[in-house]
C-alpha atoms as a PDB file:
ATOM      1  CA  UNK A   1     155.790 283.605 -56.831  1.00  0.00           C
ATOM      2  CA  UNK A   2     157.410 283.709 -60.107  1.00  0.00           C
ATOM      3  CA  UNK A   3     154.913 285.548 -62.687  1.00  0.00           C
ATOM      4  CA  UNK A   4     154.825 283.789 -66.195  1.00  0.00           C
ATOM      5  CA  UNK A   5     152.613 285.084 -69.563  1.00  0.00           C
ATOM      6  CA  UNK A   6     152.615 282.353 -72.144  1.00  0.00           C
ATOM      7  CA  UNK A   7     151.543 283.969 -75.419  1.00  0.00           C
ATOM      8  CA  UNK A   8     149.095 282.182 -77.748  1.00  0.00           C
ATOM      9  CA  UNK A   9     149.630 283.024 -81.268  1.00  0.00           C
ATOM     10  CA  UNK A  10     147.296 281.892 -83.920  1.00  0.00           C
ATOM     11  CA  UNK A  11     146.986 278.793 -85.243  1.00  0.00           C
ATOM     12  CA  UNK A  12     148.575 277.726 -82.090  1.00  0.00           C
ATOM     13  CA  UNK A  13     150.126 274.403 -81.754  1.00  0.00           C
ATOM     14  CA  UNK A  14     147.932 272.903 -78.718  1.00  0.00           C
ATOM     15  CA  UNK A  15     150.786 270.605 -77.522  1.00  0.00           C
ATOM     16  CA  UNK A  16     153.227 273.533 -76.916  1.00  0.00           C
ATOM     17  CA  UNK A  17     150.637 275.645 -75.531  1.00  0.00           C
ATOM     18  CA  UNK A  18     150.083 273.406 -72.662  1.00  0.00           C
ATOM     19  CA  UNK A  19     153.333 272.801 -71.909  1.00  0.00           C
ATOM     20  CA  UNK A  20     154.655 275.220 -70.039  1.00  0.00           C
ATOM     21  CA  UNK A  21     151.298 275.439 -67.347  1.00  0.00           C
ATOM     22  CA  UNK A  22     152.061 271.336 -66.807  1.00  0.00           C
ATOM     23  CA  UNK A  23     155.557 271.626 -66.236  1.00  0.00           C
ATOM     24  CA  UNK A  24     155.369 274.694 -64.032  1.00  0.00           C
ATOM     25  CA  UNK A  25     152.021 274.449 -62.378  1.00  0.00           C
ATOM     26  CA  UNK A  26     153.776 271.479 -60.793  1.00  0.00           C
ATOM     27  CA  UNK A  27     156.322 273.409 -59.539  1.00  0.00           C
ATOM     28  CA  UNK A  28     156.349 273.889 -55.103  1.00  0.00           C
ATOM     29  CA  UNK A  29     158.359 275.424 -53.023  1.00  0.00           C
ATOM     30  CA  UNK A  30     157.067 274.734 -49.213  1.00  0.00           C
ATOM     31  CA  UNK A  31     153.807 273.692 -49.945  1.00  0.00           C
ATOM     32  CA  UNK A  32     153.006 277.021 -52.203  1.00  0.00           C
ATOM     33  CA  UNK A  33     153.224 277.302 -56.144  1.00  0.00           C
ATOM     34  CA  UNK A  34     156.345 278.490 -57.310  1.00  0.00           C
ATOM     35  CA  UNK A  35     154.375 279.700 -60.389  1.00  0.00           C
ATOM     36  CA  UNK A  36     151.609 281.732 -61.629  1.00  0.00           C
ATOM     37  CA  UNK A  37     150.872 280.793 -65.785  1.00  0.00           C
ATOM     38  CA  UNK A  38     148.546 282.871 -67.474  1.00  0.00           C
ATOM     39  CA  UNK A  39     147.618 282.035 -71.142  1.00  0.00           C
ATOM     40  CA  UNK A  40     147.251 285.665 -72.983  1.00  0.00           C
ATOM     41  CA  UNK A  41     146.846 286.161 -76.575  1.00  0.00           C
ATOM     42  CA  UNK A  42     146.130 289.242 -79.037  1.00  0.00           C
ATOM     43  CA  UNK A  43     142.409 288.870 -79.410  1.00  0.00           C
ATOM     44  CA  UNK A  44     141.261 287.224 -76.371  1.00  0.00           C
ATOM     45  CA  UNK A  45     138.446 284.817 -77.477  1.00  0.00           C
ATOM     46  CA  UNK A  46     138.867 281.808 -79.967  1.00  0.00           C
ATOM     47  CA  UNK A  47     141.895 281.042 -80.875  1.00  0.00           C
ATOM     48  CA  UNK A  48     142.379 278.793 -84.023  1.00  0.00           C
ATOM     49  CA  UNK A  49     144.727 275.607 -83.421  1.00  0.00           C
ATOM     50  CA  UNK A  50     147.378 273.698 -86.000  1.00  0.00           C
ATOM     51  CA  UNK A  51     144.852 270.950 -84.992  1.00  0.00           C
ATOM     52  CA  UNK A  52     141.210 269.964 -84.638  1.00  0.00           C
ATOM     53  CA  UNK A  53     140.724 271.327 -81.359  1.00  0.00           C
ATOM     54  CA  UNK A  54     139.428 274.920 -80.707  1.00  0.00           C
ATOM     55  CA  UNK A  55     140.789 276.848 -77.899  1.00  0.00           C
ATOM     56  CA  UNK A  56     139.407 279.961 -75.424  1.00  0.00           C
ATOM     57  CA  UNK A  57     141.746 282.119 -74.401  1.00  0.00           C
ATOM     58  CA  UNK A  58     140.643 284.900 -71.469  1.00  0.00           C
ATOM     59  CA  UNK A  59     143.605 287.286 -71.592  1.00  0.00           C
ATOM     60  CA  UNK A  60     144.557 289.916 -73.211  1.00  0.00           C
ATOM     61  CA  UNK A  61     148.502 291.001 -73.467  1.00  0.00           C
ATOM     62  CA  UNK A  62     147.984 292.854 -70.379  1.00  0.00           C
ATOM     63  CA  UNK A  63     148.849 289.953 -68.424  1.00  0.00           C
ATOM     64  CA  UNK A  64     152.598 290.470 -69.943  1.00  0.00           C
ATOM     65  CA  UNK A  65     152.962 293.802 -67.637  1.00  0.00           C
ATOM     66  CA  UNK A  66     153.574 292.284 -64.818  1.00  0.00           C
ATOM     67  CA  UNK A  67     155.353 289.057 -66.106  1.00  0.00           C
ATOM     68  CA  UNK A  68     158.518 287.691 -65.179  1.00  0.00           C
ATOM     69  CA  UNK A  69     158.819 285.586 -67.952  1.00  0.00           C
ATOM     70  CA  UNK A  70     157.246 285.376 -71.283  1.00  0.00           C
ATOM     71  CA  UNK A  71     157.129 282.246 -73.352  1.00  0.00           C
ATOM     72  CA  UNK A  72     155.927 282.288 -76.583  1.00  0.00           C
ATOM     73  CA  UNK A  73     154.646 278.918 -77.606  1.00  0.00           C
ATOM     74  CA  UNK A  74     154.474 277.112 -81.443  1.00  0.00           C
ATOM     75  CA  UNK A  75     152.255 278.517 -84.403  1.00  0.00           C
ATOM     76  CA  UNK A  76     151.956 278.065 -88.024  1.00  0.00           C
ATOM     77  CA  UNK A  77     152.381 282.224 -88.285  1.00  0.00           C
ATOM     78  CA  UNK A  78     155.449 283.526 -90.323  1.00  0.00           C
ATOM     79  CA  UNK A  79     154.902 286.482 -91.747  1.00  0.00           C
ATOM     80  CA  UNK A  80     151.317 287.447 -89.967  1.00  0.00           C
ATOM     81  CA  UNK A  81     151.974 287.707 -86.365  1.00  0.00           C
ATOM     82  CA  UNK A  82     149.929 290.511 -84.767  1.00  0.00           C
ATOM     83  CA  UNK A  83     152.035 293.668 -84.303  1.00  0.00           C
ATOM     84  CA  UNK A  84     151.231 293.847 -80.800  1.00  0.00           C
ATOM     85  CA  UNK A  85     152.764 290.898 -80.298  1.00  0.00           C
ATOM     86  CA  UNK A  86     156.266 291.883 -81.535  1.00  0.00           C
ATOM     87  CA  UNK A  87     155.478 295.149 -79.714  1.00  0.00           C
ATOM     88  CA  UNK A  88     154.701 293.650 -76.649  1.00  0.00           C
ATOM     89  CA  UNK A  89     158.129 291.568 -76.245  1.00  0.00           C
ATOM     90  CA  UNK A  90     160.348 293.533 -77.883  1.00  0.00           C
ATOM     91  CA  UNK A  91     159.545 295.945 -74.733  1.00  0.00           C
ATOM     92  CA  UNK A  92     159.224 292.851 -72.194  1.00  0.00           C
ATOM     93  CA  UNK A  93     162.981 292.143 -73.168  1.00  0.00           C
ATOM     94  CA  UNK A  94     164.242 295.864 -72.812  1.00  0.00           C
ATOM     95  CA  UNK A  95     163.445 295.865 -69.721  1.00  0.00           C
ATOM     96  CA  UNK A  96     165.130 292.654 -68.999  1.00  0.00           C
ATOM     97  CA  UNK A  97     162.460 290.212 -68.478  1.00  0.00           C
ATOM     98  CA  UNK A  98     162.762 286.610 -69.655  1.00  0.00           C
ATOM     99  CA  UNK A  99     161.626 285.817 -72.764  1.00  0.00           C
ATOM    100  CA  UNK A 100     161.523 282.416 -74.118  1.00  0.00           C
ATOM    101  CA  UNK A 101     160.106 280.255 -76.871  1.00  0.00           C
ATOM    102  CA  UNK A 102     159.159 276.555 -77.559  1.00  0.00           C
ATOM    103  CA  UNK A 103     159.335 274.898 -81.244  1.00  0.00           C
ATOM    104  CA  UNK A 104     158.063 277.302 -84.052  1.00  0.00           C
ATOM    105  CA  UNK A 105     157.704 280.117 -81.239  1.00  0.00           C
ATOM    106  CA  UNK A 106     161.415 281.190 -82.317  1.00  0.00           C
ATOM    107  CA  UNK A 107     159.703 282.443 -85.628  1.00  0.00           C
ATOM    108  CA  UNK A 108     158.103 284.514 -83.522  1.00  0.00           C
ATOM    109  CA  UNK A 109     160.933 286.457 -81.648  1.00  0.00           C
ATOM    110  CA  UNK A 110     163.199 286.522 -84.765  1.00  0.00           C
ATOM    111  CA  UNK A 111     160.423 288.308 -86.337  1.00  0.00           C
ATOM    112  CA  UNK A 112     160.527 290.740 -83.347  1.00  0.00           C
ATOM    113  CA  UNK A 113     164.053 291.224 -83.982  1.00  0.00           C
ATOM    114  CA  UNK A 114     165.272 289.305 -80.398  1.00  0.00           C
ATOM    115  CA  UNK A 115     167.447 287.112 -81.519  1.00  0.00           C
ATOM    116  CA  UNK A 116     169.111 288.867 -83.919  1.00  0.00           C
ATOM    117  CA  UNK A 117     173.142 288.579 -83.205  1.00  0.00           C
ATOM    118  CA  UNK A 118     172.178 285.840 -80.464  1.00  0.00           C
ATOM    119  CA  UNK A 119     172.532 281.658 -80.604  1.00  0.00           C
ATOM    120  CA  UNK A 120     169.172 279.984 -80.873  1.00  0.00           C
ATOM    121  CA  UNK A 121     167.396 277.073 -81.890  1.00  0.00           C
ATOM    122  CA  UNK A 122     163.923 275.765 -83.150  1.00  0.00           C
ATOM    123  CA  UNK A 123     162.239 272.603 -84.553  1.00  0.00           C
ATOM    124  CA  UNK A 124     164.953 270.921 -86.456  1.00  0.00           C
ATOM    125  CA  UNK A 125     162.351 270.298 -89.604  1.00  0.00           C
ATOM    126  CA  UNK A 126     161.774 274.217 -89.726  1.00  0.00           C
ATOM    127  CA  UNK A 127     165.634 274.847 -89.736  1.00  0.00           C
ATOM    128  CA  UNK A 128     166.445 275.216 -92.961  1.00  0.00           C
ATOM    129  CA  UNK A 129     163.444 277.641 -93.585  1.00  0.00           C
ATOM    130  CA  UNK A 130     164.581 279.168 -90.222  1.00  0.00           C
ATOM    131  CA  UNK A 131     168.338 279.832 -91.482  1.00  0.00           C
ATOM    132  CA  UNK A 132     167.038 281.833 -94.771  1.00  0.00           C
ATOM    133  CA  UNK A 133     164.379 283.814 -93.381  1.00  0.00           C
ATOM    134  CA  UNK A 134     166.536 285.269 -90.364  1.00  0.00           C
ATOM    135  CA  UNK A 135     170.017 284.969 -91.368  1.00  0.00           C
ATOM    136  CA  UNK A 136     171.146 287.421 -88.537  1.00  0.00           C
ATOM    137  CA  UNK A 137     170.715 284.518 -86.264  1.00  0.00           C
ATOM    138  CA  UNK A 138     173.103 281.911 -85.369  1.00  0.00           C
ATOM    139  CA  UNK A 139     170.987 279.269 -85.500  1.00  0.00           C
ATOM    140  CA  UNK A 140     171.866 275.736 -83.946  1.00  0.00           C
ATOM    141  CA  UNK A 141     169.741 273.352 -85.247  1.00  0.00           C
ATOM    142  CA  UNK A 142     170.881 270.018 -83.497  1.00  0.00           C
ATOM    143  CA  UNK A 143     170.177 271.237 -79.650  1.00  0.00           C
ATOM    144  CA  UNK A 144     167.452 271.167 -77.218  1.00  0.00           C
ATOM    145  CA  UNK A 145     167.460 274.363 -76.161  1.00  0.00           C
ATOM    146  CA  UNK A 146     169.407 277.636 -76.285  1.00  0.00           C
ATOM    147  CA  UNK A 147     170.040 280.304 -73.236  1.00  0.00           C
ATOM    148  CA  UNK A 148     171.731 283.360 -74.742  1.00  0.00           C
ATOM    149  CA  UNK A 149     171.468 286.265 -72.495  1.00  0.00           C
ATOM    150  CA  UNK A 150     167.572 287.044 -71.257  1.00  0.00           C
ATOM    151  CA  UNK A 151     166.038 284.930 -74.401  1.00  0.00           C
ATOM    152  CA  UNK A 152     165.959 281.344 -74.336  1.00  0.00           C
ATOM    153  CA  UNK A 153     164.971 279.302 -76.866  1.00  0.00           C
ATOM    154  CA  UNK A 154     163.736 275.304 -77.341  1.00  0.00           C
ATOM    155  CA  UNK A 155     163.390 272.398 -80.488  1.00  0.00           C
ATOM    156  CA  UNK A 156     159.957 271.018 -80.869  1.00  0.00           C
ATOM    157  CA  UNK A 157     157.104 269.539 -78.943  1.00  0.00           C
ATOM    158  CA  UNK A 158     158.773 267.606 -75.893  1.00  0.00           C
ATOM    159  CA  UNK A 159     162.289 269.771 -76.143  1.00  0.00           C
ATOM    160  CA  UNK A 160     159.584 272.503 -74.208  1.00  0.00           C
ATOM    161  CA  UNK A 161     159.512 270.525 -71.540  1.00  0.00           C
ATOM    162  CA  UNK A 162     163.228 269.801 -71.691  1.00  0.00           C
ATOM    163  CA  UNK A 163     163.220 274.249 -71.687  1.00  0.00           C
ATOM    164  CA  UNK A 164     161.055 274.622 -68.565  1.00  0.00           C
ATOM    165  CA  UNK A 165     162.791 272.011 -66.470  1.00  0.00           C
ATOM    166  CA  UNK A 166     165.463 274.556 -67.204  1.00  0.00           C
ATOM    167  CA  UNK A 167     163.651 277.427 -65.824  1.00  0.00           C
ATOM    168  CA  UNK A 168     162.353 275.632 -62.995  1.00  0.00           C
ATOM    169  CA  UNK A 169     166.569 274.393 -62.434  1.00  0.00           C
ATOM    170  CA  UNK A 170     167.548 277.931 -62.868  1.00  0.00           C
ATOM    171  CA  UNK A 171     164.760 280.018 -60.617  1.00  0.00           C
ATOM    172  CA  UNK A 172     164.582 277.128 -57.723  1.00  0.00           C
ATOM    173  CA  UNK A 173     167.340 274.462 -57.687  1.00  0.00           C
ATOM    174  CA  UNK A 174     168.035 270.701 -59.460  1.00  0.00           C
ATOM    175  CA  UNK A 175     166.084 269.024 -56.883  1.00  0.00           C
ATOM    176  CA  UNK A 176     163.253 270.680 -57.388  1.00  0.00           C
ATOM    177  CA  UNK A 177     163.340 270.451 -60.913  1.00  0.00           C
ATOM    178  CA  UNK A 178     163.962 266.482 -60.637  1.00  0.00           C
ATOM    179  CA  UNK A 179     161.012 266.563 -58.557  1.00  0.00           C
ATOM    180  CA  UNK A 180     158.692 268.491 -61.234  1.00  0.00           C
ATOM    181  CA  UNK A 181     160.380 265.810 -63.645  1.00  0.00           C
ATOM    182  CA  UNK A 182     159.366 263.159 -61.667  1.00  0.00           C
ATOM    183  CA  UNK A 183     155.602 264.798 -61.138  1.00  0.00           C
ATOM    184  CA  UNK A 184     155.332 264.990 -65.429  1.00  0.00           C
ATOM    185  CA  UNK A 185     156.905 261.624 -65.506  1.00  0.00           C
ATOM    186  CA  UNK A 186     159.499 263.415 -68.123  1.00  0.00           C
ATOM    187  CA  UNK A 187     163.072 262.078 -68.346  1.00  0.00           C
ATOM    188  CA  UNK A 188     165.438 263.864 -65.977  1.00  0.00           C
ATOM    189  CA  UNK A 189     166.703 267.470 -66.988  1.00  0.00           C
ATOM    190  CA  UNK A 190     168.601 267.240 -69.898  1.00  0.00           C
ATOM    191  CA  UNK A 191     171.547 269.320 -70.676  1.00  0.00           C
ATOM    192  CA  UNK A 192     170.537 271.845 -73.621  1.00  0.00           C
ATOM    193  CA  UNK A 193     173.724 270.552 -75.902  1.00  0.00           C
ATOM    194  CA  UNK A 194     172.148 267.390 -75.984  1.00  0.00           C
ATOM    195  CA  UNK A 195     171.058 266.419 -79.645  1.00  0.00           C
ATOM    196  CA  UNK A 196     167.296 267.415 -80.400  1.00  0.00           C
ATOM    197  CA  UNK A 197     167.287 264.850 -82.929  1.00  0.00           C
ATOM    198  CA  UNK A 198     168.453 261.179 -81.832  1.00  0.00           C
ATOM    199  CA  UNK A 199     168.722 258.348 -84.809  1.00  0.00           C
ATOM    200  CA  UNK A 200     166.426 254.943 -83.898  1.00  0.00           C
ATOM    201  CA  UNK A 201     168.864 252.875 -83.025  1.00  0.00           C
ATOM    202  CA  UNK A 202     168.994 249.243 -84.616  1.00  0.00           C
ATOM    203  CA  UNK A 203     167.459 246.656 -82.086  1.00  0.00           C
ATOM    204  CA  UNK A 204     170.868 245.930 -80.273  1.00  0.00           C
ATOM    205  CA  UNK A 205     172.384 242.831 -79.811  1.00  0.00           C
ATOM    206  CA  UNK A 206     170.758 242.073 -76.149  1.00  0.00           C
ATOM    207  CA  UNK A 207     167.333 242.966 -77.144  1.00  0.00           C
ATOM    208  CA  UNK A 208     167.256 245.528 -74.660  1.00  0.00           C
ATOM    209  CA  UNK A 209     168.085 249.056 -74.477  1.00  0.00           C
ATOM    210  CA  UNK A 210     170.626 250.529 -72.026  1.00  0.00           C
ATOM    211  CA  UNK A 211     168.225 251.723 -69.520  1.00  0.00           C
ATOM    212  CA  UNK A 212     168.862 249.150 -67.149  1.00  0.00           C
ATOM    213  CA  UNK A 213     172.673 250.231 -67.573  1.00  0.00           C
ATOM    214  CA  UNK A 214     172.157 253.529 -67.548  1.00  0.00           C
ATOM    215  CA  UNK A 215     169.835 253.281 -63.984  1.00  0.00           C
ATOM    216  CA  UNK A 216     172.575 251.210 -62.653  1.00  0.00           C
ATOM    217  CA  UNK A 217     175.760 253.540 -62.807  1.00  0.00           C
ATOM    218  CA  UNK A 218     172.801 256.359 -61.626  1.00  0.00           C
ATOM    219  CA  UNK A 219     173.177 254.160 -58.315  1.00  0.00           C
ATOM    220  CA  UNK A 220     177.199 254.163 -58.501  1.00  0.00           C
ATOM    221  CA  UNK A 221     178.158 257.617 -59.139  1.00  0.00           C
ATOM    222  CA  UNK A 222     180.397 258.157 -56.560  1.00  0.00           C
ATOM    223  CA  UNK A 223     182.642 255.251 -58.101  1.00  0.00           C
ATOM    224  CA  UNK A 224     185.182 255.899 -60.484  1.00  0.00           C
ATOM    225  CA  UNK A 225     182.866 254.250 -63.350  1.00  0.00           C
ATOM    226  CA  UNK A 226     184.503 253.520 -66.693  1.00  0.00           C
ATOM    227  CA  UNK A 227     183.217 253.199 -70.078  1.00  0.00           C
ATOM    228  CA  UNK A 228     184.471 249.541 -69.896  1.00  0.00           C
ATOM    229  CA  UNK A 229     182.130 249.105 -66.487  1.00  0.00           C
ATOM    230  CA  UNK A 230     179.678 250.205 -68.200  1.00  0.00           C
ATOM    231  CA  UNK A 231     179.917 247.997 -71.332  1.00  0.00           C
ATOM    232  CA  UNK A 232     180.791 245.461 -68.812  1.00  0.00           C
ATOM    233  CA  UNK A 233     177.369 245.554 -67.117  1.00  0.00           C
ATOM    234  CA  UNK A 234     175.436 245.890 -70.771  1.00  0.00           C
ATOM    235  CA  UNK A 235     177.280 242.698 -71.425  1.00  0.00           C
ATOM    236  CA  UNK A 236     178.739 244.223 -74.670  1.00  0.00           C
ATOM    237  CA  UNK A 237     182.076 245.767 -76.342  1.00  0.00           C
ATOM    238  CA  UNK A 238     182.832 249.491 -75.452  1.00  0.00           C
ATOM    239  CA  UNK A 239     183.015 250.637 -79.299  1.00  0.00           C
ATOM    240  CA  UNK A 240     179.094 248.938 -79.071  1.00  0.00           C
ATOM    241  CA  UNK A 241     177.845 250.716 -76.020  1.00  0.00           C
ATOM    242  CA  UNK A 242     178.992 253.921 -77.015  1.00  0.00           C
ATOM    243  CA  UNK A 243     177.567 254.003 -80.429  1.00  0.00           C
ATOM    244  CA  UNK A 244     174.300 252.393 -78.461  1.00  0.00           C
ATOM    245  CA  UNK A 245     174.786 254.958 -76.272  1.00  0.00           C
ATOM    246  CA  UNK A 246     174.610 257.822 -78.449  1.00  0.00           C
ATOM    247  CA  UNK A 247     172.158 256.864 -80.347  1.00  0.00           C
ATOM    248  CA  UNK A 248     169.667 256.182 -77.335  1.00  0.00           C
ATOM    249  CA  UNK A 249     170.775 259.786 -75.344  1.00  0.00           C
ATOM    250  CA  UNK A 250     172.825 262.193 -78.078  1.00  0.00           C
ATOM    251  CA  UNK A 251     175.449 262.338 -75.600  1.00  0.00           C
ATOM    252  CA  UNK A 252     178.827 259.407 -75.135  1.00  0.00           C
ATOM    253  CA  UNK A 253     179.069 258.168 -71.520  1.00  0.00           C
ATOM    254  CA  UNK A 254     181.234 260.113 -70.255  1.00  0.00           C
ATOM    255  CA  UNK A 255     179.477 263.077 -71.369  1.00  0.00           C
ATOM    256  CA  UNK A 256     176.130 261.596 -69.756  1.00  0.00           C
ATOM    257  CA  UNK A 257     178.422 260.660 -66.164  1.00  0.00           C
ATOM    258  CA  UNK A 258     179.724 263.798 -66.029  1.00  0.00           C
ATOM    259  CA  UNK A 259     176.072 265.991 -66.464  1.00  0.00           C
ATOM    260  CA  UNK A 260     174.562 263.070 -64.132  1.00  0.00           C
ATOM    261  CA  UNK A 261     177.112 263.932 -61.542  1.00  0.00           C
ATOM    262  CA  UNK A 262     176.757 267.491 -61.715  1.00  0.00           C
ATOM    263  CA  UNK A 263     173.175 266.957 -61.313  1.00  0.00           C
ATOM    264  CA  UNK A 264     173.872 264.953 -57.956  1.00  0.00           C
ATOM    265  CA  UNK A 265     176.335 267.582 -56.504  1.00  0.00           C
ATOM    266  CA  UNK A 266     173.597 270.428 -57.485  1.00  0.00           C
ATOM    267  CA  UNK A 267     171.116 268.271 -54.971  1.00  0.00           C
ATOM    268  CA  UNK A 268     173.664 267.880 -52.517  1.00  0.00           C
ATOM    269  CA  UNK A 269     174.299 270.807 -52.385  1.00  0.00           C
ATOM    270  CA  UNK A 270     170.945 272.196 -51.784  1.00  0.00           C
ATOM    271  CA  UNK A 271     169.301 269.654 -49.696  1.00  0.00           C
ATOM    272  CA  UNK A 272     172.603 268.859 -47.079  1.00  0.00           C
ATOM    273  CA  UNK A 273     174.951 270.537 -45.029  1.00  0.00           C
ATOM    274  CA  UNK A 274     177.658 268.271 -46.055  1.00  0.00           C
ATOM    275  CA  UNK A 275     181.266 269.571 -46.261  1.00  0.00           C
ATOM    276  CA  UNK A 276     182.712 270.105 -50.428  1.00  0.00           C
ATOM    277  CA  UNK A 277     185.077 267.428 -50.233  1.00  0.00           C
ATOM    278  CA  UNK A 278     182.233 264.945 -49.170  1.00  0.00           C
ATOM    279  CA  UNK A 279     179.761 266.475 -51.525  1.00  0.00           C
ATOM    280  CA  UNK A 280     182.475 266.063 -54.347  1.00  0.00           C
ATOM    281  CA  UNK A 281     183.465 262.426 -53.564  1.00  0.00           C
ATOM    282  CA  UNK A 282     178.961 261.510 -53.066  1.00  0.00           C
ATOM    283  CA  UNK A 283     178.712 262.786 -56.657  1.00  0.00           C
ATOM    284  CA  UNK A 284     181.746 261.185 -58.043  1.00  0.00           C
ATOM    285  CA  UNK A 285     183.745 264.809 -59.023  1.00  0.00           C
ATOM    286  CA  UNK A 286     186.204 263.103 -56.455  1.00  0.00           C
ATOM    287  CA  UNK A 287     187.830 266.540 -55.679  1.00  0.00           C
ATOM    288  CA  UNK A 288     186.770 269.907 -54.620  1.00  0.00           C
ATOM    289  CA  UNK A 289     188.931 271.644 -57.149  1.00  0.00           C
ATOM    290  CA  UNK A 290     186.946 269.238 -59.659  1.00  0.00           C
ATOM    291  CA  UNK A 291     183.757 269.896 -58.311  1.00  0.00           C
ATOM    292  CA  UNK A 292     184.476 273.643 -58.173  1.00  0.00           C
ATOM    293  CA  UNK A 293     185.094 273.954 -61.962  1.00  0.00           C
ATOM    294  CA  UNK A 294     182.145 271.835 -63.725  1.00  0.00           C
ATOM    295  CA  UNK A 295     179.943 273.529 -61.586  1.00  0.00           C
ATOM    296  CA  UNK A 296     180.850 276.952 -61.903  1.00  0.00           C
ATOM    297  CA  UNK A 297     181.050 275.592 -65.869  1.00  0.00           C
ATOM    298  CA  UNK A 298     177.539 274.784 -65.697  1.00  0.00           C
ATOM    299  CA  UNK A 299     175.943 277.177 -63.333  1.00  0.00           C
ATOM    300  CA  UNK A 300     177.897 279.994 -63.412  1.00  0.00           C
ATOM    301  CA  UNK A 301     178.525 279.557 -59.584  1.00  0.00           C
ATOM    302  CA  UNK A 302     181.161 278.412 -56.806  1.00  0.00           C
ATOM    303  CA  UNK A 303     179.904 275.420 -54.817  1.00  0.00           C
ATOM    304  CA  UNK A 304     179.449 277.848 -51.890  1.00  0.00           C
ATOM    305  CA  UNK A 305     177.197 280.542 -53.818  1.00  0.00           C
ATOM    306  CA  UNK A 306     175.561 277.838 -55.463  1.00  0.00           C
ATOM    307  CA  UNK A 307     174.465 276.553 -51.699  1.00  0.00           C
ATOM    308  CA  UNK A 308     173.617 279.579 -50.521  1.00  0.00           C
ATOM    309  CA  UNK A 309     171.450 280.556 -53.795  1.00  0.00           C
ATOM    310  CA  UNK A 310     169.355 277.388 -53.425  1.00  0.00           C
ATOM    311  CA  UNK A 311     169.967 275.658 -50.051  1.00  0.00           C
ATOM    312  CA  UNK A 312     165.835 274.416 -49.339  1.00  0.00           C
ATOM    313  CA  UNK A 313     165.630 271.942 -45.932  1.00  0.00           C
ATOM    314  CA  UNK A 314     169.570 271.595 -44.724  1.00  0.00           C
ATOM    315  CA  UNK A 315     170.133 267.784 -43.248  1.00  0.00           C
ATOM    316  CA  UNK A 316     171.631 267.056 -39.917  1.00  0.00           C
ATOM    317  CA  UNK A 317     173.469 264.177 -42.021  1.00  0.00           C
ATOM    318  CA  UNK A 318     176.667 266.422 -42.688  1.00  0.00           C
ATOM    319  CA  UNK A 319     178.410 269.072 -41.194  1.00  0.00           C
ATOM    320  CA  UNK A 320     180.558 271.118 -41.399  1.00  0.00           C
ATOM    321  CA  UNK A 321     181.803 274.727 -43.524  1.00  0.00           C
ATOM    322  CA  UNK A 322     184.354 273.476 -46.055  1.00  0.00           C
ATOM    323  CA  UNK A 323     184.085 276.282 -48.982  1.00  0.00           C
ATOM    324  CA  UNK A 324     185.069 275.892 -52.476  1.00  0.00           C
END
């Protein structure tokens, strides 16, 4: 089980907070919880909110000793956060553990001096004031979420989710993390380039979003789909669906085919024995040198040390040892 402190820091944004228990908490791997989330904060006790509510916290920062991960949700703090806190991550991150934050949380580790020298992000409205407090940090302000080195970082409010389908994709496979998103009823994982901020589209010319389209070519990505199939089923021009397009997912089609098939080799991959080139030509990669280098671009891994990392129930369907 994968040990994870979440770090309450006064006024706490209640959202955030909870975020990380949902997301994880739904997280099983044969029947038993892949996580343990334990809510810790300075002064155990009350803790005061951004919002009407009143929390209890029961933990102390103890419960960071034997954390894997620490995630260090929003607050309204900037220049008050309790010493101990800093203290207390600056030595979770020495020794290598993972240390993330959601929204306003980045505050938090810049002021502990972790993301100094490192890419990160935050809530896009905070930015600016972001940018001149810690200029040491490159910030990106138009992303989800950040993973430099040990210390991840997220945007605000539901970009935390977007951050611990991430974790839950990098500690136990995309088809489990599919299946958390399905559980939270969240959109499916998102990559972290996508834009934080999308613009409200104008109502388009069908009346309807590109959903329908979008769930469509989910169903057809082992075809060679096109940006002009695409517009073709959205009954509209290409130059229409991709600015539609953009402005309902931050990313242009191809970008969103290409992360959608990645996503459906990754789950090939771990829940079949299927040879490469059949895995390749299911997802719609078509090739194994193809599928070879946007996986290893994405995970860091060959096709073969990606199955091995995170192969869960094998199916009889395939067979065969075709490496890549």
């Amino acid at each position: 089980m994968h040990r994870v402190a979440v770090i309450a820091v006064p006024p706490a944004t209640t959202f955030d907070l909870s975020i990380p228990e949902l997301v994880l908490g739904e997280t099983t791997i044969d029947g038993h919880a892949g996580y343990q989330v334990r809510v810790c904060t300075a002064r155990p006790g009350p803790v005061a909110t951004s919002s009407s509510l009143e929390i209890t916290v029961t933990h102390g920062l103890e419960a960071i000793d034997d954390a894997d991960t620490v995630i260090v949700t929003g607050t309204g703090a900037r220049e008050d956060v309790d010493p101990r806190v800093l203290s207390v991550l600056r030595r979770a991150s020495a020794a290598g553990r993972r240390v993330a934050s959601i929204c306003t949380g980045a505050f938090v580790l810049a002021q502990a001096g972790l993301l100094d020298g490192r890419s990160a992000t935050t809530y896009w409205a905070k930015s600016e004031e972001f940018s001149t407090r810690f200029p040491a940090v490159k910030l990106r302000p138009d992303v989800l979420y950040v993973e430099d080195g040990n210390v991840l970082t997220s945007a605000g409010l539901s970009a935390g989710i977007d951050l611990c389908l991430h974790l839950v994709r990098t500690d136990y496979g995309a088809a489990t993390a599919n299946a958390v998103a399905r559980l939270v009823v969240a959109a499916p994982v998102r990559p972290g380039g996508q834009a934080q901020f999308i613009n409200t589209p104008l109502p388009p010319e069908t009346g309807t979003s590109l959903t329908e389209t979008r769930t469509w070519a989910l169903d057809r990505l082992h075809e060679p789909l096109t940006r002009a199939d695409l517009a073709a089923h959205a009954r509209t021009s290409v130059r229409t669906l991709t600015r539609r397009f953009h402005a309902e997912t931050g990313l242009t089609p191809l970008q969103w085919l290409l992360h959608q098939r990645v996503l459906r080799a990754q789950e090939l991959l771990e829940t079949t024995d299927l040879p490469m080139d059949q895995v390749a030509r299911l997802s719609g990669l078509a090739t194994t040198d193809s599928l070879r280098q946007h996986l290893s671009r994405r995970t860091g891994l060959t096709p073969s040390a990606y199955r091995a990392a995170f192969t869960q129930h094998p199916s009889s369907a395939g067979s065969g040892t075709t490496t890549a």
